[in-house]
C-alpha atoms as a PDB file:
ATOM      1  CA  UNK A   1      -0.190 -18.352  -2.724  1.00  0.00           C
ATOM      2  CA  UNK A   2      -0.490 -14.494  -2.169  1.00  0.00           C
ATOM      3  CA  UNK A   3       2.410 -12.692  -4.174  1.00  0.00           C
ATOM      4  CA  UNK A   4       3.885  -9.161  -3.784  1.00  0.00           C
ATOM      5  CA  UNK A   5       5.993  -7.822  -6.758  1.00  0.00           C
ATOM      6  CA  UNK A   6       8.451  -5.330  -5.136  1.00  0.00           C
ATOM      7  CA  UNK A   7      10.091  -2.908  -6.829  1.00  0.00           C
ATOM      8  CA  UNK A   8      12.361  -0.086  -6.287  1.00  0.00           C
ATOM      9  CA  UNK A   9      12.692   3.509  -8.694  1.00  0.00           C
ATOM     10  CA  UNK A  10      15.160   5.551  -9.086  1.00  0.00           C
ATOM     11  CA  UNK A  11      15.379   6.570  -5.297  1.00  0.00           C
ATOM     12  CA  UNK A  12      16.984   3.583  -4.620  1.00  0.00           C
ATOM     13  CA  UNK A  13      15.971   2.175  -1.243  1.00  0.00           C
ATOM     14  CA  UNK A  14      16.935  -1.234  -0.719  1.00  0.00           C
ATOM     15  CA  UNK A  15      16.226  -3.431   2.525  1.00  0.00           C
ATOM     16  CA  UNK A  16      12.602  -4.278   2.351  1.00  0.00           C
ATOM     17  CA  UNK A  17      12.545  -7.785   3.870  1.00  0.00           C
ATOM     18  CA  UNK A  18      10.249  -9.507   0.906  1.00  0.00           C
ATOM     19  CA  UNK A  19       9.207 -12.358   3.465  1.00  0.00           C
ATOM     20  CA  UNK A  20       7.671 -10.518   6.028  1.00  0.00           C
ATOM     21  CA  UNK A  21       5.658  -7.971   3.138  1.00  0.00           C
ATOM     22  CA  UNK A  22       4.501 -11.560   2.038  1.00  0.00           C
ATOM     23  CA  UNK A  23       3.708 -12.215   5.387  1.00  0.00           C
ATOM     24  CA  UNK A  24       2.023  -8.627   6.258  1.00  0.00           C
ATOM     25  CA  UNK A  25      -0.535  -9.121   2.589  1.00  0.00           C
ATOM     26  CA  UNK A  26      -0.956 -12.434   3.952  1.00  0.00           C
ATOM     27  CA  UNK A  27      -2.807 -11.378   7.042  1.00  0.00           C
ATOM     28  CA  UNK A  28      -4.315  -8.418   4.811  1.00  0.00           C
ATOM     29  CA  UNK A  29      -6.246 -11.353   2.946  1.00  0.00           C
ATOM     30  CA  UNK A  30      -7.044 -13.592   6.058  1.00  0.00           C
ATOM     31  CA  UNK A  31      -8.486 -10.942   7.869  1.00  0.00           C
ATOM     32  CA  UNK A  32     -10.414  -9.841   4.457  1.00  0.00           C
ATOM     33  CA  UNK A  33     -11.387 -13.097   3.579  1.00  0.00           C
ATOM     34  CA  UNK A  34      -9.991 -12.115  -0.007  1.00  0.00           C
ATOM     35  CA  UNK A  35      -8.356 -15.042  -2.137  1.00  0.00           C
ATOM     36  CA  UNK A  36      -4.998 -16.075  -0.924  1.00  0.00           C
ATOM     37  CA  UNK A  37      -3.625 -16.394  -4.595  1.00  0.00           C
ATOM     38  CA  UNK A  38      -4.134 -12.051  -4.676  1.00  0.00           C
ATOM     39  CA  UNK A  39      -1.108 -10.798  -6.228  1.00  0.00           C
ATOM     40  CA  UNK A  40      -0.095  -7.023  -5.730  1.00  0.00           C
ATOM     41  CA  UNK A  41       2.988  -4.758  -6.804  1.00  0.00           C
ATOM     42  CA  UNK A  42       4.568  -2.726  -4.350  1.00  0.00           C
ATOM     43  CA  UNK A  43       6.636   0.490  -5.379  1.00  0.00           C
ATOM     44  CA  UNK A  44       9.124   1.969  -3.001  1.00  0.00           C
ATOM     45  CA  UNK A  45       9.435   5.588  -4.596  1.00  0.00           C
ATOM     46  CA  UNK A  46      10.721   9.148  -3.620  1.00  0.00           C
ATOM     47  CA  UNK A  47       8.935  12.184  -2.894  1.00  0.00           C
ATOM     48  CA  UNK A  48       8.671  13.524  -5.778  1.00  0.00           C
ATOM     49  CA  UNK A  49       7.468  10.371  -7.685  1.00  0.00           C
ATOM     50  CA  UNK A  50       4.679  10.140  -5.393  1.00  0.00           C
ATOM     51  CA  UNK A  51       3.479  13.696  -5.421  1.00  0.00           C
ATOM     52  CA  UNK A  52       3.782  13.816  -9.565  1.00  0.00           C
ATOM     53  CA  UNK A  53       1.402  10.522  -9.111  1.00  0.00           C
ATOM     54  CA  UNK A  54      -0.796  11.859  -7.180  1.00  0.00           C
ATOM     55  CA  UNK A  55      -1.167  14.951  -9.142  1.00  0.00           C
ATOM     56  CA  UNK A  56      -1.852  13.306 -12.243  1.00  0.00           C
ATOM     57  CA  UNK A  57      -3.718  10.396 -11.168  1.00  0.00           C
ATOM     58  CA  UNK A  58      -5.789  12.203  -8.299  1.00  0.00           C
ATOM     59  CA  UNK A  59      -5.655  16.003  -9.260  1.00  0.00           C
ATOM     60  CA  UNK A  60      -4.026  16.590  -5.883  1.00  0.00           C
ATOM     61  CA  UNK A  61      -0.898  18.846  -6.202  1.00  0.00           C
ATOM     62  CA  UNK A  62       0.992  17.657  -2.914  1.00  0.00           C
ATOM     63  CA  UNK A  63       2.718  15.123  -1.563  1.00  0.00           C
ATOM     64  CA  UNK A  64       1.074  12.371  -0.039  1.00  0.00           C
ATOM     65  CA  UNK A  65       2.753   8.552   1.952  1.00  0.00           C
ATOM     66  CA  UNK A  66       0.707   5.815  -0.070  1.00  0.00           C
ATOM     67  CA  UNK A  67      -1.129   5.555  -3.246  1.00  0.00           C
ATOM     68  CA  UNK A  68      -2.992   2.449  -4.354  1.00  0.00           C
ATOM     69  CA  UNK A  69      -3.927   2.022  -8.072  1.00  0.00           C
ATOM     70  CA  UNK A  70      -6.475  -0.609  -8.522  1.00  0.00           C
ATOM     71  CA  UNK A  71      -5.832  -2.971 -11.302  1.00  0.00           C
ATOM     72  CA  UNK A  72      -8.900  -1.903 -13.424  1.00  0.00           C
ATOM     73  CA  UNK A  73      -8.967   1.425 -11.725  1.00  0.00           C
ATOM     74  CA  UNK A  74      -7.310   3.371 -14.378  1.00  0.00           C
ATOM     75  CA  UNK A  75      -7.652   3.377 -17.819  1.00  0.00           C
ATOM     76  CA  UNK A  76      -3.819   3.158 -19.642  1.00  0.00           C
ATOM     77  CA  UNK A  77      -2.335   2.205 -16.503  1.00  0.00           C
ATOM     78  CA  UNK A  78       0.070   0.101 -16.755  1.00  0.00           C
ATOM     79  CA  UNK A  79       0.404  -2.629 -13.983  1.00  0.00           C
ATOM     80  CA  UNK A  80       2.746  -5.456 -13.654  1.00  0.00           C
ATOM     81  CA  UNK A  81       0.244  -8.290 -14.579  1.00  0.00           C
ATOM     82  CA  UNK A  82      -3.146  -8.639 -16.418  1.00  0.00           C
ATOM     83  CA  UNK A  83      -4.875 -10.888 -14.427  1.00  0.00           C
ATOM     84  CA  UNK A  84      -7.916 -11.211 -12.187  1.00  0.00           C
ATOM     85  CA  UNK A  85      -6.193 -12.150  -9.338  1.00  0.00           C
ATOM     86  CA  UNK A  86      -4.028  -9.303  -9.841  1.00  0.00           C
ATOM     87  CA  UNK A  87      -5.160  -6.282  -7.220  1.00  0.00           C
ATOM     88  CA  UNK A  88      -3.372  -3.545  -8.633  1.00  0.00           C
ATOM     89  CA  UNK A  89      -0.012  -1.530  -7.424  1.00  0.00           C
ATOM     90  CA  UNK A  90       1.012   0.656  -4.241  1.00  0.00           C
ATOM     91  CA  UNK A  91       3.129   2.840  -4.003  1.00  0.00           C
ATOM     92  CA  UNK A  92       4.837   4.298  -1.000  1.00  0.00           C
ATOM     93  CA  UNK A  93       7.043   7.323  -0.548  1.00  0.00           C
ATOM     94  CA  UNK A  94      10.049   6.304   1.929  1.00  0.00           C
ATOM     95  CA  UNK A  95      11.306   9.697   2.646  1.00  0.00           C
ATOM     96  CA  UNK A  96       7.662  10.161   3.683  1.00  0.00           C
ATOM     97  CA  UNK A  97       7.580   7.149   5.429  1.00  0.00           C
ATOM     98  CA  UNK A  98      10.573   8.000   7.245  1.00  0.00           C
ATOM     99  CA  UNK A  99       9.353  11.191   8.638  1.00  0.00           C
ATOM    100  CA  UNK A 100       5.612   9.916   9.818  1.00  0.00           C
ATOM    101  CA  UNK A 101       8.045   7.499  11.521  1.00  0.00           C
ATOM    102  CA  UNK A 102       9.935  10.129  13.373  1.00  0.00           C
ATOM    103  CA  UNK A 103       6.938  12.521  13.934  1.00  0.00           C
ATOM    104  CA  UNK A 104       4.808   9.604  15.154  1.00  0.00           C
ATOM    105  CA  UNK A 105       7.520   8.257  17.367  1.00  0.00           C
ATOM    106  CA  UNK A 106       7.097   4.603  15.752  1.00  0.00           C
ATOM    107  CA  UNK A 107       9.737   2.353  14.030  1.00  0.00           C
ATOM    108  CA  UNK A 108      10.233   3.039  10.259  1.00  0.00           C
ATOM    109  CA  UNK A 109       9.075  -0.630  10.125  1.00  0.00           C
ATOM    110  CA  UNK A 110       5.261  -0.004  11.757  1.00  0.00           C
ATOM    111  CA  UNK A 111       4.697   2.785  10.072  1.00  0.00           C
ATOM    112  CA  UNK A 112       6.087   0.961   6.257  1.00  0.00           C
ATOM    113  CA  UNK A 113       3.321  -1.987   7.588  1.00  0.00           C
ATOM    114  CA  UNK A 114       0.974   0.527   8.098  1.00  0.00           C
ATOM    115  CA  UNK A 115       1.234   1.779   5.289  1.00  0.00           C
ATOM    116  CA  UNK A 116       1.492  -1.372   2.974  1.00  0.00           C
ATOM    117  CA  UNK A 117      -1.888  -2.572   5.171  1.00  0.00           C
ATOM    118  CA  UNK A 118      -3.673   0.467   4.298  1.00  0.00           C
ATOM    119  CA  UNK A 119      -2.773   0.489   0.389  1.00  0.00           C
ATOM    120  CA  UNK A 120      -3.597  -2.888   0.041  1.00  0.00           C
ATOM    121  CA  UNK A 121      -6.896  -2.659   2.114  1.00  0.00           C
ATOM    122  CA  UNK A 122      -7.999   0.175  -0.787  1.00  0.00           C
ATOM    123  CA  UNK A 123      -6.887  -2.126  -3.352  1.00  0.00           C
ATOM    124  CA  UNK A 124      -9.449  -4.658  -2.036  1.00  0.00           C
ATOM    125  CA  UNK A 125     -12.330  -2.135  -2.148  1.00  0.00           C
ATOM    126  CA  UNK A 126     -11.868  -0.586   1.107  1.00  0.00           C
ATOM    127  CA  UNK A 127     -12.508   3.491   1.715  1.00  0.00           C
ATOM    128  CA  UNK A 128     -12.327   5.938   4.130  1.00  0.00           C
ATOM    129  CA  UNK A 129     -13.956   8.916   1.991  1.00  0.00           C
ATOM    130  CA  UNK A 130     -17.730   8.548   4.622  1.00  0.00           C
ATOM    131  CA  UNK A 131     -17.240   8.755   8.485  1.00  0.00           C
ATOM    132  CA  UNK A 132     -18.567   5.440   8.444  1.00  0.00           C
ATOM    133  CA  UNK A 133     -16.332   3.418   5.718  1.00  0.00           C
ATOM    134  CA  UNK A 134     -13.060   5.458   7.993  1.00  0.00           C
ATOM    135  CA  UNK A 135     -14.289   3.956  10.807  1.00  0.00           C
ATOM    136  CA  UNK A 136     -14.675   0.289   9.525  1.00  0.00           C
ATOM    137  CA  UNK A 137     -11.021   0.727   7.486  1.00  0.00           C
ATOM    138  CA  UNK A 138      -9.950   2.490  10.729  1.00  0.00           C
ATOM    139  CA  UNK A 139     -11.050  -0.941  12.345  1.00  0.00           C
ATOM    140  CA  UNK A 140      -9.928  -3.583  10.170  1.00  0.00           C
ATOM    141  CA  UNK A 141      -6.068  -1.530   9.828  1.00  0.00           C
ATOM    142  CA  UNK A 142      -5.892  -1.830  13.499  1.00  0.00           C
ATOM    143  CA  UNK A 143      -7.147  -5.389  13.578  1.00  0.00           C
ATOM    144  CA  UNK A 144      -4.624  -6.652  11.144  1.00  0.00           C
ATOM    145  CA  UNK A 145      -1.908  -4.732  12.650  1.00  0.00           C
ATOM    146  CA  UNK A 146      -2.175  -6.405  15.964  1.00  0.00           C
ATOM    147  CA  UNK A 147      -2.052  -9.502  14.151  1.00  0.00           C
ATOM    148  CA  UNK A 148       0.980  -8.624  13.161  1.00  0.00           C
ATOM    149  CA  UNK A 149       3.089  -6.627  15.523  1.00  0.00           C
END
């Protein structure tokens, strides 16, 4: 059974209904044809978590929504379990998250299963660095997310 380890840092946030993120990587791993025993941890963070992340880990200065961190990605990162069916972590800023939500007139809830869908499709090896690999992700995010909402 597919697992998501949720956890919360100092920001705080709580309310993140567990069953329906187990749900939403679910349908990530049906619609991937990835193993349904995939396990992932899922960090709800702050701003500034995120953006120190992505600075260090990505050499990008600003803030960004999601960051995936694939399990054998990183060297010295530290992930919540070391096992192959282990994917790696996301993390998700919600201040961002609550913003996009605004600006994109969507429900903080689409755009947090947006967001979860596209973190966890980079975790399984998806990209969207090529015109061609955003328009597959592009694809398969829409796909899933219609399967869902």
């Amino acid at each position: 059974m597919a697992k998501v380890f949720i956890g919360y840092d100092t920001y705080g946030v709580k309310g993140v209904d567990e069953e329906f993120v187990h749900f939403i990587f679910d349908m990530v791993l049906a619609h991937t044809a990835s193993s349904p025993d995939s396990e992932v941890g899922l960090v709800v963070t702050s701003d500034e978590h995120i953006r120190a992340l992505n600075h260090q880990y990505r050499g990008k200065d600003r803030l960004t929504n999601v960051l995936s961190f694939a399990n054998d990605e990183i060297e010295g990162f530290i992930s919540a379990a070391d096992d192959k069916g282990y994917l790696g972590d996301i993390y998700m800023s919600y201040p961002q998250l609550l913003r996009e939500a605004h600006t994109l007139s969507i429900s903080s809830r689409e755009r947090f299963i947006q967001l979860f869908v596209h973190g966890a499709l980079h975790l399984l090896g998806f990209d969207h660095e090529e015109t061609q690999d955003a328009g597959t992700m592009e694809q398969l995010e829409e796909k899933i997310m219609s399967s869902i909402l």
